[in-house]
Protein backbone atom coordinates (compact mmCIF):
# COMPACT_ATOMS: atom_id res chain seq x y z
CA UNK A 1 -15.45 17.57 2.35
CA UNK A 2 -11.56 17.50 2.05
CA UNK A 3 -11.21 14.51 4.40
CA UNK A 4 -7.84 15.61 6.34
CA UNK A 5 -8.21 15.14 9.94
CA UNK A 6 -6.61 16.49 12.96
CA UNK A 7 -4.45 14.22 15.63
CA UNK A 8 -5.04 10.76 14.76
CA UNK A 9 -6.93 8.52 17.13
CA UNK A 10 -5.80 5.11 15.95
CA UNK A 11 -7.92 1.91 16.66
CA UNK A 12 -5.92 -1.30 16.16
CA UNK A 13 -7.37 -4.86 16.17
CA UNK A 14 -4.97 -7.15 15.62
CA UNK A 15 -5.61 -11.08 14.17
CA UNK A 16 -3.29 -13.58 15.73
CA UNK A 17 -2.81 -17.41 16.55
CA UNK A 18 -0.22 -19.37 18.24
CA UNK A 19 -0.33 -23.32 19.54
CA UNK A 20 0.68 -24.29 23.25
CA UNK A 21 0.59 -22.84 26.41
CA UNK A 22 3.08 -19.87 26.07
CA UNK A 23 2.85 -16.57 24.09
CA UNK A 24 5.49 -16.27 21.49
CA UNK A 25 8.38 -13.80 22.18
CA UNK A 26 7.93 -12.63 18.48
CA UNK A 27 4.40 -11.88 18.91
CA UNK A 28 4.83 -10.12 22.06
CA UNK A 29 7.66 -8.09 19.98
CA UNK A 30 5.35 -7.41 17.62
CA UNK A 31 2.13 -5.90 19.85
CA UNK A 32 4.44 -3.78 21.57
CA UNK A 33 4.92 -2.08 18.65
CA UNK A 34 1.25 -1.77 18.08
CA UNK A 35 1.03 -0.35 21.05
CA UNK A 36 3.23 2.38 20.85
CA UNK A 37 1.13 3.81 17.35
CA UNK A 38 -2.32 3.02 18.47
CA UNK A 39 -4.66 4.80 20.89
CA UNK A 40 -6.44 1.71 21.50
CA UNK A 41 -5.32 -1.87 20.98
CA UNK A 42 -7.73 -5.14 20.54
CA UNK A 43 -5.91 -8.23 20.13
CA UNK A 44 -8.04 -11.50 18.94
CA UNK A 45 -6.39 -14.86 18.81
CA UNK A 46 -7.80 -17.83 17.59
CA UNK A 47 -6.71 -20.11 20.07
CA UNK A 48 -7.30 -21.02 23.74
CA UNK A 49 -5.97 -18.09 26.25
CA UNK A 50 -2.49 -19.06 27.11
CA UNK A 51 -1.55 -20.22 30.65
CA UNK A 52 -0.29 -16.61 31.58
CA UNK A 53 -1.74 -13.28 29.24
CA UNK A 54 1.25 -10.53 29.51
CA UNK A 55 -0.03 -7.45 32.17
CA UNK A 56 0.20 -5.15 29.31
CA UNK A 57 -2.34 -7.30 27.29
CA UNK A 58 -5.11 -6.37 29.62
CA UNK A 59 -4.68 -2.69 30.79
CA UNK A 60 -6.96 0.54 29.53
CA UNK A 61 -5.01 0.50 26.04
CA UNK A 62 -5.25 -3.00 25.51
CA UNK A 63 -7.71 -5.91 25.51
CA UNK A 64 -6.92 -9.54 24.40
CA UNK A 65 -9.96 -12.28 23.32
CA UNK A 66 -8.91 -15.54 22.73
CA UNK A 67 -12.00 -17.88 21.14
CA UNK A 68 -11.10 -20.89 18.70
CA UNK A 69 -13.59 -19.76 15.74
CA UNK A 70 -11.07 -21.27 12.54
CA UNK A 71 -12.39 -18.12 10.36
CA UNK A 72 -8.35 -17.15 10.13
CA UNK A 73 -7.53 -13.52 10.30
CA UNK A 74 -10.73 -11.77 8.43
CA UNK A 75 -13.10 -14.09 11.53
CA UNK A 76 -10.69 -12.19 14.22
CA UNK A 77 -11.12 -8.94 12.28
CA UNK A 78 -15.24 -9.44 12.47
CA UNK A 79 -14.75 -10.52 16.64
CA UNK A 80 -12.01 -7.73 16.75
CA UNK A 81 -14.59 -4.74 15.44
CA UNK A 82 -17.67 -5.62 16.56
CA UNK A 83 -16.14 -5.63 19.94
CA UNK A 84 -14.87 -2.10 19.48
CA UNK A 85 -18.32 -0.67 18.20
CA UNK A 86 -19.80 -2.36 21.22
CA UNK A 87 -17.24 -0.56 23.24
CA UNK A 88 -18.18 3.16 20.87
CA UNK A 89 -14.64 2.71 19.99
CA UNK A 90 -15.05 2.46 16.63
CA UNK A 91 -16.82 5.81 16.47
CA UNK A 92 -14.14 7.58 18.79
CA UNK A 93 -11.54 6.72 16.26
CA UNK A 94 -10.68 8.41 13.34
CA UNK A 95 -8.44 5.31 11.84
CA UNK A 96 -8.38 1.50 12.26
CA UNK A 97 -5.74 -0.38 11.65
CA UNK A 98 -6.43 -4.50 11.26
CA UNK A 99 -3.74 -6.65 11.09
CA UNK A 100 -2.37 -9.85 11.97
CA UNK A 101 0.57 -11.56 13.28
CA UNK A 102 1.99 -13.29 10.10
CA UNK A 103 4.75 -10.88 10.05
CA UNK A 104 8.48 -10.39 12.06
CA UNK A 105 8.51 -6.91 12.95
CA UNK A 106 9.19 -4.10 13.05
CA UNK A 107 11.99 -3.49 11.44
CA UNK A 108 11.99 -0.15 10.97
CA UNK A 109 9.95 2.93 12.59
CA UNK A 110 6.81 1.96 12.67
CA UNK A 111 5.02 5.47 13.06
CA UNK A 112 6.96 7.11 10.59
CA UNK A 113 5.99 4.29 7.74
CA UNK A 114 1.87 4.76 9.12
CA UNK A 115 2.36 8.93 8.96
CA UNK A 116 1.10 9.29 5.34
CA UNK A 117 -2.02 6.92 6.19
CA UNK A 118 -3.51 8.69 8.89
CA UNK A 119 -3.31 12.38 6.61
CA UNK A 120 -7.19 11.88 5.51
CA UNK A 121 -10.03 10.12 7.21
CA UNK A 122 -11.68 8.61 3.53
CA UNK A 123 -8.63 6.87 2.35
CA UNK A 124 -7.85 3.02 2.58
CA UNK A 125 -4.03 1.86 2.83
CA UNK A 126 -1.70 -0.89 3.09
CA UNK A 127 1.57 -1.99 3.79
CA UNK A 128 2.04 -3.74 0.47
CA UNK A 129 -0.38 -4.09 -2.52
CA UNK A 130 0.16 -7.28 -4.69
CA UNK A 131 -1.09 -7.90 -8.89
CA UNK A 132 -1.32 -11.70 -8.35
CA UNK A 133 -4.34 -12.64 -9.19
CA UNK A 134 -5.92 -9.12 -9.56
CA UNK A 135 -4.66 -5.94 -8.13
CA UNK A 136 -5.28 -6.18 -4.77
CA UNK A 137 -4.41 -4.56 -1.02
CA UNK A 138 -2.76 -7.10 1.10
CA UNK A 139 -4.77 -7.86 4.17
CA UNK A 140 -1.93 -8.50 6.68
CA UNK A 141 -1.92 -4.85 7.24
CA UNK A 142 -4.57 -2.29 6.06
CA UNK A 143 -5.23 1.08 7.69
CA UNK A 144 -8.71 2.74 7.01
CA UNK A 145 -9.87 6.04 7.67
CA UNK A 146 -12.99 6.30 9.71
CA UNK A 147 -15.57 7.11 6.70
CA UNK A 148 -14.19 3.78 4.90
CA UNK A 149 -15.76 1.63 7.74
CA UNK A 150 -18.65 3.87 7.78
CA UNK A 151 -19.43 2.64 4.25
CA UNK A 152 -22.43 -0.01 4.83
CA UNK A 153 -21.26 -2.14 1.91
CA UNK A 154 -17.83 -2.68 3.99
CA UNK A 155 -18.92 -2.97 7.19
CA UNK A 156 -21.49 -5.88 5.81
CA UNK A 157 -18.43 -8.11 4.62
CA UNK A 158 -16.72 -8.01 7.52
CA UNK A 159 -19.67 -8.65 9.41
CA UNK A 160 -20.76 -11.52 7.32
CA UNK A 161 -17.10 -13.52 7.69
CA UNK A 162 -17.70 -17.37 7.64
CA UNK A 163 -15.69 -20.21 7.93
CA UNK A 164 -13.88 -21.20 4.79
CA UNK A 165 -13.05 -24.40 3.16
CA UNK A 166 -8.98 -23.17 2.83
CA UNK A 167 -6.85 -20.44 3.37
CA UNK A 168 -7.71 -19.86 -0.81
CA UNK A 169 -11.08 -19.55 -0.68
CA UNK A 170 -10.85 -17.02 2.10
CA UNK A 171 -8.11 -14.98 -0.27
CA UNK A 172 -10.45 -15.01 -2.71
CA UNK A 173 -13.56 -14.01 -0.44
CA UNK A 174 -12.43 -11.72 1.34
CA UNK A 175 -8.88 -10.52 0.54
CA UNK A 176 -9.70 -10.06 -3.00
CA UNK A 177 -13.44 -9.25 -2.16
CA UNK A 178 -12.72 -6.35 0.34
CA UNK A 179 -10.29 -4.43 -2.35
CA UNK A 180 -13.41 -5.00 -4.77
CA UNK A 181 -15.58 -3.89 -2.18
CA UNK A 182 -13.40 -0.44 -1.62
CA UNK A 183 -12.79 0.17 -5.44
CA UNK A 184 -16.42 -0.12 -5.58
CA UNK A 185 -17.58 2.24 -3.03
CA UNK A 186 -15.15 4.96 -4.75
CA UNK A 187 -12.06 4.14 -2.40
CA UNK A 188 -8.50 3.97 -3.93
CA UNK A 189 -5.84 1.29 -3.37
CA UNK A 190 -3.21 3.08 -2.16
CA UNK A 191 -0.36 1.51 -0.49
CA UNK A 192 3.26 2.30 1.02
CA UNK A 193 4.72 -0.61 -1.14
CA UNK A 194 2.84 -0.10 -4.20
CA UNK A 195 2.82 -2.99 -6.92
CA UNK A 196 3.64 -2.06 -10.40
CA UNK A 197 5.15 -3.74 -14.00
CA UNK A 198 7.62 -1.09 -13.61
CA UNK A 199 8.43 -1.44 -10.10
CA UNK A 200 11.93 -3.71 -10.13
CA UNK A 201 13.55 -5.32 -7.12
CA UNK A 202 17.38 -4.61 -5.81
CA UNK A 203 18.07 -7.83 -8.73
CA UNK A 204 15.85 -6.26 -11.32
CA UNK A 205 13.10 -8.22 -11.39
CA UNK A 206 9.67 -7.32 -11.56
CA UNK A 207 7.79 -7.15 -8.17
CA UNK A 208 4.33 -8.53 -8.60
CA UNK A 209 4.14 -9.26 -4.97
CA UNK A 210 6.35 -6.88 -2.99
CA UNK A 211 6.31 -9.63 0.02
CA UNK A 212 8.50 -11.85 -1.84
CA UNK A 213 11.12 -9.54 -1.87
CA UNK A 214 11.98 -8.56 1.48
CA UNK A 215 15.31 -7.16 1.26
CA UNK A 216 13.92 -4.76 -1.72
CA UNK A 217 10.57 -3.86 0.23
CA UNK A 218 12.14 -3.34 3.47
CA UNK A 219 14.50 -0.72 1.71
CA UNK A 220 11.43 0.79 -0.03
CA UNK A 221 10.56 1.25 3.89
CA UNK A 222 8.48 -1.50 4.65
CA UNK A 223 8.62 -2.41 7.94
CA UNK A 224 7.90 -5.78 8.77
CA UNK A 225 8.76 -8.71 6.65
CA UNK A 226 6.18 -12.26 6.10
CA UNK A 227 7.05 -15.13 8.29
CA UNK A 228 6.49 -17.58 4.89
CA UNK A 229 9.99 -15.23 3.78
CA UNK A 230 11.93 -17.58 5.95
CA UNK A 231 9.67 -21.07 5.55
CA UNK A 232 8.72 -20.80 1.88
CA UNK A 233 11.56 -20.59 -1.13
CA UNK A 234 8.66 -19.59 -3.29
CA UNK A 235 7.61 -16.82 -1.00
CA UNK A 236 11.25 -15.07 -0.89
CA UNK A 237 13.02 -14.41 -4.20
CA UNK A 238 16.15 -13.03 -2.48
CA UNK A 239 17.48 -15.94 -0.61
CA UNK A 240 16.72 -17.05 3.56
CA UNK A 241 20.59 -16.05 4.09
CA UNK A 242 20.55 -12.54 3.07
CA UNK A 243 16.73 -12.37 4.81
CA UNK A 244 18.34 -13.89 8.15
CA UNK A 245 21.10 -11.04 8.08
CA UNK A 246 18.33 -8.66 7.81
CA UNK A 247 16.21 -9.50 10.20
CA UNK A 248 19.37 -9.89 12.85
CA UNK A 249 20.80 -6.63 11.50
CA UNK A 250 17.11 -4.64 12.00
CA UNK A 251 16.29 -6.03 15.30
CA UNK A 252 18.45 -7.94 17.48
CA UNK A 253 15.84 -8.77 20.17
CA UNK A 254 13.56 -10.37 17.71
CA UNK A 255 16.15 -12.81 16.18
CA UNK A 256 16.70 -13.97 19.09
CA UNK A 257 13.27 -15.01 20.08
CA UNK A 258 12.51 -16.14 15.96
CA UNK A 259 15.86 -18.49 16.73
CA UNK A 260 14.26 -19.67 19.91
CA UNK A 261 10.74 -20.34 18.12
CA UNK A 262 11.68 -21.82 15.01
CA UNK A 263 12.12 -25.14 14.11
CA UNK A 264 13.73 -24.18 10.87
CA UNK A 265 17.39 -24.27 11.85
CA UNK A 266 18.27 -27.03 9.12
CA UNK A 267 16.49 -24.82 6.00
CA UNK A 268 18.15 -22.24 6.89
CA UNK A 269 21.84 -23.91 7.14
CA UNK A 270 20.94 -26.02 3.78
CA UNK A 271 20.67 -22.49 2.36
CA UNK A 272 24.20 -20.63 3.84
CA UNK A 273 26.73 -20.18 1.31
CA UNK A 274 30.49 -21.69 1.98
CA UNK A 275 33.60 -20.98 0.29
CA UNK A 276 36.15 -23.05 2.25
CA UNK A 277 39.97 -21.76 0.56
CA UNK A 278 42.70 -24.38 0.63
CA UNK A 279 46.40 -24.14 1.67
CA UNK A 280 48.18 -25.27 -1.00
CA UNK A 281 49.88 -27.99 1.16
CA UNK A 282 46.69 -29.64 1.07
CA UNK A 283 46.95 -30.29 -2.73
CA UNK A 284 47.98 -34.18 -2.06
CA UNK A 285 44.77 -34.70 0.41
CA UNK A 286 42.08 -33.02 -1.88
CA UNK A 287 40.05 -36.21 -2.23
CA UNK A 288 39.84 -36.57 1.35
CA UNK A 289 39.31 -33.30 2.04
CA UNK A 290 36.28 -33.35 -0.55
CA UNK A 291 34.78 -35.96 1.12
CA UNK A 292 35.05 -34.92 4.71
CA UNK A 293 33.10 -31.93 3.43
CA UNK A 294 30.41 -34.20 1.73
CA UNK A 295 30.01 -35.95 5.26
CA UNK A 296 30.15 -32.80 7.28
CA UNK A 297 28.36 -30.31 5.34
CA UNK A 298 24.85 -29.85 5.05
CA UNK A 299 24.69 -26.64 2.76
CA UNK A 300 26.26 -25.22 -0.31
CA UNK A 301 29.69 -25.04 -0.22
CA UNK A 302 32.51 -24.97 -2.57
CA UNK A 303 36.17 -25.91 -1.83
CA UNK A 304 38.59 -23.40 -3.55
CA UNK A 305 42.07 -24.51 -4.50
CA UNK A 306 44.67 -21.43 -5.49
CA UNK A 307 47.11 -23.85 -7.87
CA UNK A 308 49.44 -22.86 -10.70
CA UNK A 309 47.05 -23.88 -14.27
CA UNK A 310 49.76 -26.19 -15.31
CA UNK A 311 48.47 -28.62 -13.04
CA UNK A 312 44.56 -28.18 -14.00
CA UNK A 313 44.40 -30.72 -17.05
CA UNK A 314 45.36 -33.52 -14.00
CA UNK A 315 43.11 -32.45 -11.35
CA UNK A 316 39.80 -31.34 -13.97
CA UNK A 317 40.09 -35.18 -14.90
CA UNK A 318 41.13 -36.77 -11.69
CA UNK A 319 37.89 -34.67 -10.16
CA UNK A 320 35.75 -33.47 -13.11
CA UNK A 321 32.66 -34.53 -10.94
CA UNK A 322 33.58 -32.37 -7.93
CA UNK A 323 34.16 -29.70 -10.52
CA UNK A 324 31.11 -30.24 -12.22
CA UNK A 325 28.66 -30.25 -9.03
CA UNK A 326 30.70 -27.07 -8.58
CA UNK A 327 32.36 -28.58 -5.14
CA UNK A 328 35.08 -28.07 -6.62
CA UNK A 329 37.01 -24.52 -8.62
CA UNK A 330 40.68 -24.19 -9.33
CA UNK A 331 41.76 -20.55 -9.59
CA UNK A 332 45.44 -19.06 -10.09
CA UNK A 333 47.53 -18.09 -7.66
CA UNK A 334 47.84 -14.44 -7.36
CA UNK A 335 51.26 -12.88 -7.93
CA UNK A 336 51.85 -10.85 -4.04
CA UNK A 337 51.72 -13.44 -1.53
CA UNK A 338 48.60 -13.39 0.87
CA UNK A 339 46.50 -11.98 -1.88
CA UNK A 340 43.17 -13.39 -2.05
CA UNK A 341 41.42 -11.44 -4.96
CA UNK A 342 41.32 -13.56 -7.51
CA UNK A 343 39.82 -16.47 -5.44
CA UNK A 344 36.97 -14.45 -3.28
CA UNK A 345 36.21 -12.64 -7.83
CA UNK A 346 36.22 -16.18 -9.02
CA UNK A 347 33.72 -17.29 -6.56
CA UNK A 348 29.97 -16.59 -5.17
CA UNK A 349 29.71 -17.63 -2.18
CA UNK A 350 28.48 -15.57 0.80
CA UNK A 351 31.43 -16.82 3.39
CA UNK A 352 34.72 -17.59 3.23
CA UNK A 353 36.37 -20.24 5.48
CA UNK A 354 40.04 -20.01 5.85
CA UNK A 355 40.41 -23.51 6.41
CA UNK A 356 43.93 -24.69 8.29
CA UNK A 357 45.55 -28.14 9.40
CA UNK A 358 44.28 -28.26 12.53
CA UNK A 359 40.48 -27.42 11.02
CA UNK A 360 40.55 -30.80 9.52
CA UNK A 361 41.53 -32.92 11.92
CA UNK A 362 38.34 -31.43 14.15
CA UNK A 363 35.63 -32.22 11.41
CA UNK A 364 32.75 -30.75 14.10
CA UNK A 365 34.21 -27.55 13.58
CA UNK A 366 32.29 -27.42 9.97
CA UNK A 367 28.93 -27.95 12.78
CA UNK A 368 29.64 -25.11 15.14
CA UNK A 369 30.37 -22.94 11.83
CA UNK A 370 27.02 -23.46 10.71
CA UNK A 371 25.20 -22.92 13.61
CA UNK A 372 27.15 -19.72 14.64
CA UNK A 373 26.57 -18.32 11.13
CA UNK A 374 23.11 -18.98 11.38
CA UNK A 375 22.83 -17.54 15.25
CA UNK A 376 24.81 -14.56 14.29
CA UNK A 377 24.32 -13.84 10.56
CA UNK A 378 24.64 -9.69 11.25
CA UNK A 379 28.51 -10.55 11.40
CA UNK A 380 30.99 -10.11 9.45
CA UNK A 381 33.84 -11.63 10.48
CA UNK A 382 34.08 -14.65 13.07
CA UNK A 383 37.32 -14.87 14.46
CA UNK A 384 39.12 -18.43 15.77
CA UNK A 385 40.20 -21.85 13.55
CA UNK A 386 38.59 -21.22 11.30
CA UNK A 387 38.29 -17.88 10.47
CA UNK A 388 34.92 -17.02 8.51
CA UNK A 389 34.35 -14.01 6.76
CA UNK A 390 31.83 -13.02 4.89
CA UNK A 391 33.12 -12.65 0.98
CA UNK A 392 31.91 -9.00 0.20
CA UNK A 393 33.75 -7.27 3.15
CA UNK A 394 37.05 -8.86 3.19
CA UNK A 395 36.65 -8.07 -0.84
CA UNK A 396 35.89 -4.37 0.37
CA UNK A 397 39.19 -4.34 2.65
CA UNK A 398 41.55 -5.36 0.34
CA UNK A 399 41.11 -8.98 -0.17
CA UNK A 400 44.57 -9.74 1.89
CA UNK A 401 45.30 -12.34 4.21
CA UNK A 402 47.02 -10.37 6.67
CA UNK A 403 43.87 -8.50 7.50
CA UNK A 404 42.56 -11.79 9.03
CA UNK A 405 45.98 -13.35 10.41
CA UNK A 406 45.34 -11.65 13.91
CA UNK A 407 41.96 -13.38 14.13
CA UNK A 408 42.69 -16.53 14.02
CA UNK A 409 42.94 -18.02 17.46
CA UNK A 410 42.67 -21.69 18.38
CA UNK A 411 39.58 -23.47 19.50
CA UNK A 412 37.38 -20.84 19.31
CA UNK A 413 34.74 -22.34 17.56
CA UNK A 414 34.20 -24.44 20.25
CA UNK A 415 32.85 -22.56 22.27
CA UNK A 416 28.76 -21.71 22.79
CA UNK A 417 29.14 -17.98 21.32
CA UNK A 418 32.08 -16.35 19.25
CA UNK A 419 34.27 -13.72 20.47
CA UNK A 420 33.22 -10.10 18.91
């Protein structure tokens, strides 16, 4: 028996859970995609039903169940197929697909990241596979073929899914348990994000767990990233900034509604990246302007100051603890006026504020700059007082200051959304 099948017939059960009365924009983002790969869709949330279900949730493609059971995902999974084999959908199907709605997605083509998993009817796949712990598939995505739920031994755990102490004792349980389970029965772990020593992130570092590198995993084709990626510093290794611009860059629509649902607005703006550059009239109100950064600010920032090195000796001692905490870095000026290089090479920062006069007699500004950069992090460039660019592209055009001069335009910033 080779196992290859024919046109897939794709049975999805999907594990989800929100509080209140309203369904998430992100979620409903996220079973529309579902829909459009799967023949038949079964959506189980553990929660009460919301005051309105969406239309689509409860057509001929799609059912919804809502029932508060606290088994997490893998009790939703149980409800989710032994609904379906009630229904003989189970047997009508030659894949399932279980997964749940810890992830923002998609951000990339669904279908085409599924098309190697539904080439064979006996093989079991997932999105990512992780080596914490033990080698292991990651249950927040795993697509069988129809002869892997056939297998008695896996049917029986998800049958037998009880109520758990924690989220780690269901990990271990039934996470860990069900790859056991599959490498017992003769299965192989396969997975489109395979883990591996060798397997190195965009940084070089070695991916254990492919989730905590989203910007790496999402260019190895992944398409979804894990909500803990924007919550969690210990869950992303490549920085909420960079995973913001993603998400914004891959899909608009869903930004939008993650900006609307999360509470995480502050996390993200201690995390953005400032390089404000200084006129060099401002040399004579540097302590000031330190400060009205340490009052305004609420992320990491740097003030850079273009000055000729004779005059470092006085300002390393006058402000050796601004220099220190790395508020602070004095860089020479370049020799062709307007040229920037220098500065945006000496420093790290992901944005550059072109700070002017005006900017710092209107200290909100440094508010609205946050929050724009944070609403709009797919930009590049933000024109008005200030202008805020991000480092790598103005480095890209030339690192000049007459690239930006024609975007800088008073008041801006005041308003609700920037100019594009």
């Amino acid at each position: 028996m080779t196992g290859k099948t024919g046109p897939a017939s794709l049975l999805t059960v999907m594990a989800g859970h929100f509080s209140g009365d309203a369904v998430p924009e992100s979620t409903r983002i996220w079973v529309e995609a579902l829909r459009q790969i799967s023949t038949r869709l079964v959506l189980v949330f553990d929660n009460p039903a919301p005051t309105q279900i969406p239309a689509s949730w409860q057509d001929e493609g799609c059912i919804a169940l809502f029932e508060p059971h606290g088994e997490y995902d893998f009790g939703s999974y149980k409800r989710g197929l032994q609904w379906a084999d009630q229904q003989g959908l189970l047997h009508a199907s030659s894949h399932v697909l279980i997964c749940n709605d810890s992830i923002y997605g998609p951000l990339t083509d669904l279908a085409v990241a599924i098309a190697s998993m539904l080439q064979r009817s006996d093989e079991a796949w997932a999105l990512t596979e992780s080596l914490q712990l033990t080698p292991h598939l990651q249950s927040f995505f795993l697509l069988f073929g129809s002869s892997v739920l056939q297998s008695a031994s896996i049917r029986r755990l998800f049958d037998q899914v009880q109520r758990q102490p924690h989220r780690k004792a269901l990990i271990e349980a039934y996470e860990l348990g069900l790859s056991k389970a599959l490498l017992a029965e003769g299965f192989q772990l396969k997975a489109l994000v395979p883990a591996h020593q060798r397997r190195l992130s965009l940084s070089g570092q070695p991916m254990l767990n492919p989730t905590a590198w989203p910007l790496t995993s999402v260019s190895l084709g992944l398409p979804v990233i894990k909500k803990k990626a924007l919550i969690d510093e210990l869950a992303n290794e490549e920085g909420f900034a960079e995973t913001c611009r993603l998400l914004a860059r891959r899909n608009p629509a869903l930004w939008q509604a993650v900006l609307q649902e999360s509470p995480h607005w502050r996390l993200w703006c201690h995390h953005l990246s400032l390089g404000i550059l200084l006129n060099n009239g401002d040399l004579n109100d540097l302590t000031s302007r330190l400060e009205s950064l340490r009052d305004q600010l609420c992320c990491r920032w740097t003030l850079i100051l273009t000055v000729a090195p004779s005059l470092w000796p006085e300002l390393q001692d006058t402000h050796a603890d601004a220099i220190a905490d790395g508020q602070l870095q004095l860089v020479p000026p370049e020799e062709a006026a307007g040229d920037v290089l220098s500065a945006l090479l000496a420093c790290q920062q992901d944005w550059i504020v072109l700070a002017t006069a005006s900017f710092w007699h209107q200290p909100h500004r440094l508010a609205m700059v946050q929050r724009q950069l944070i609403r709009e992090p797919q930009r590049n460039l933000f024109p008005g007082d200030p202008v805020v660019v991000r480092r790598q592209w103005w480095l890209r055009r030339g690192a000049h200051r007459r690239l930006l001069g024609r975007h800088q335009q008073e008041q801006l910033w005041l308003r609700p959304k920037a100019a594009t």
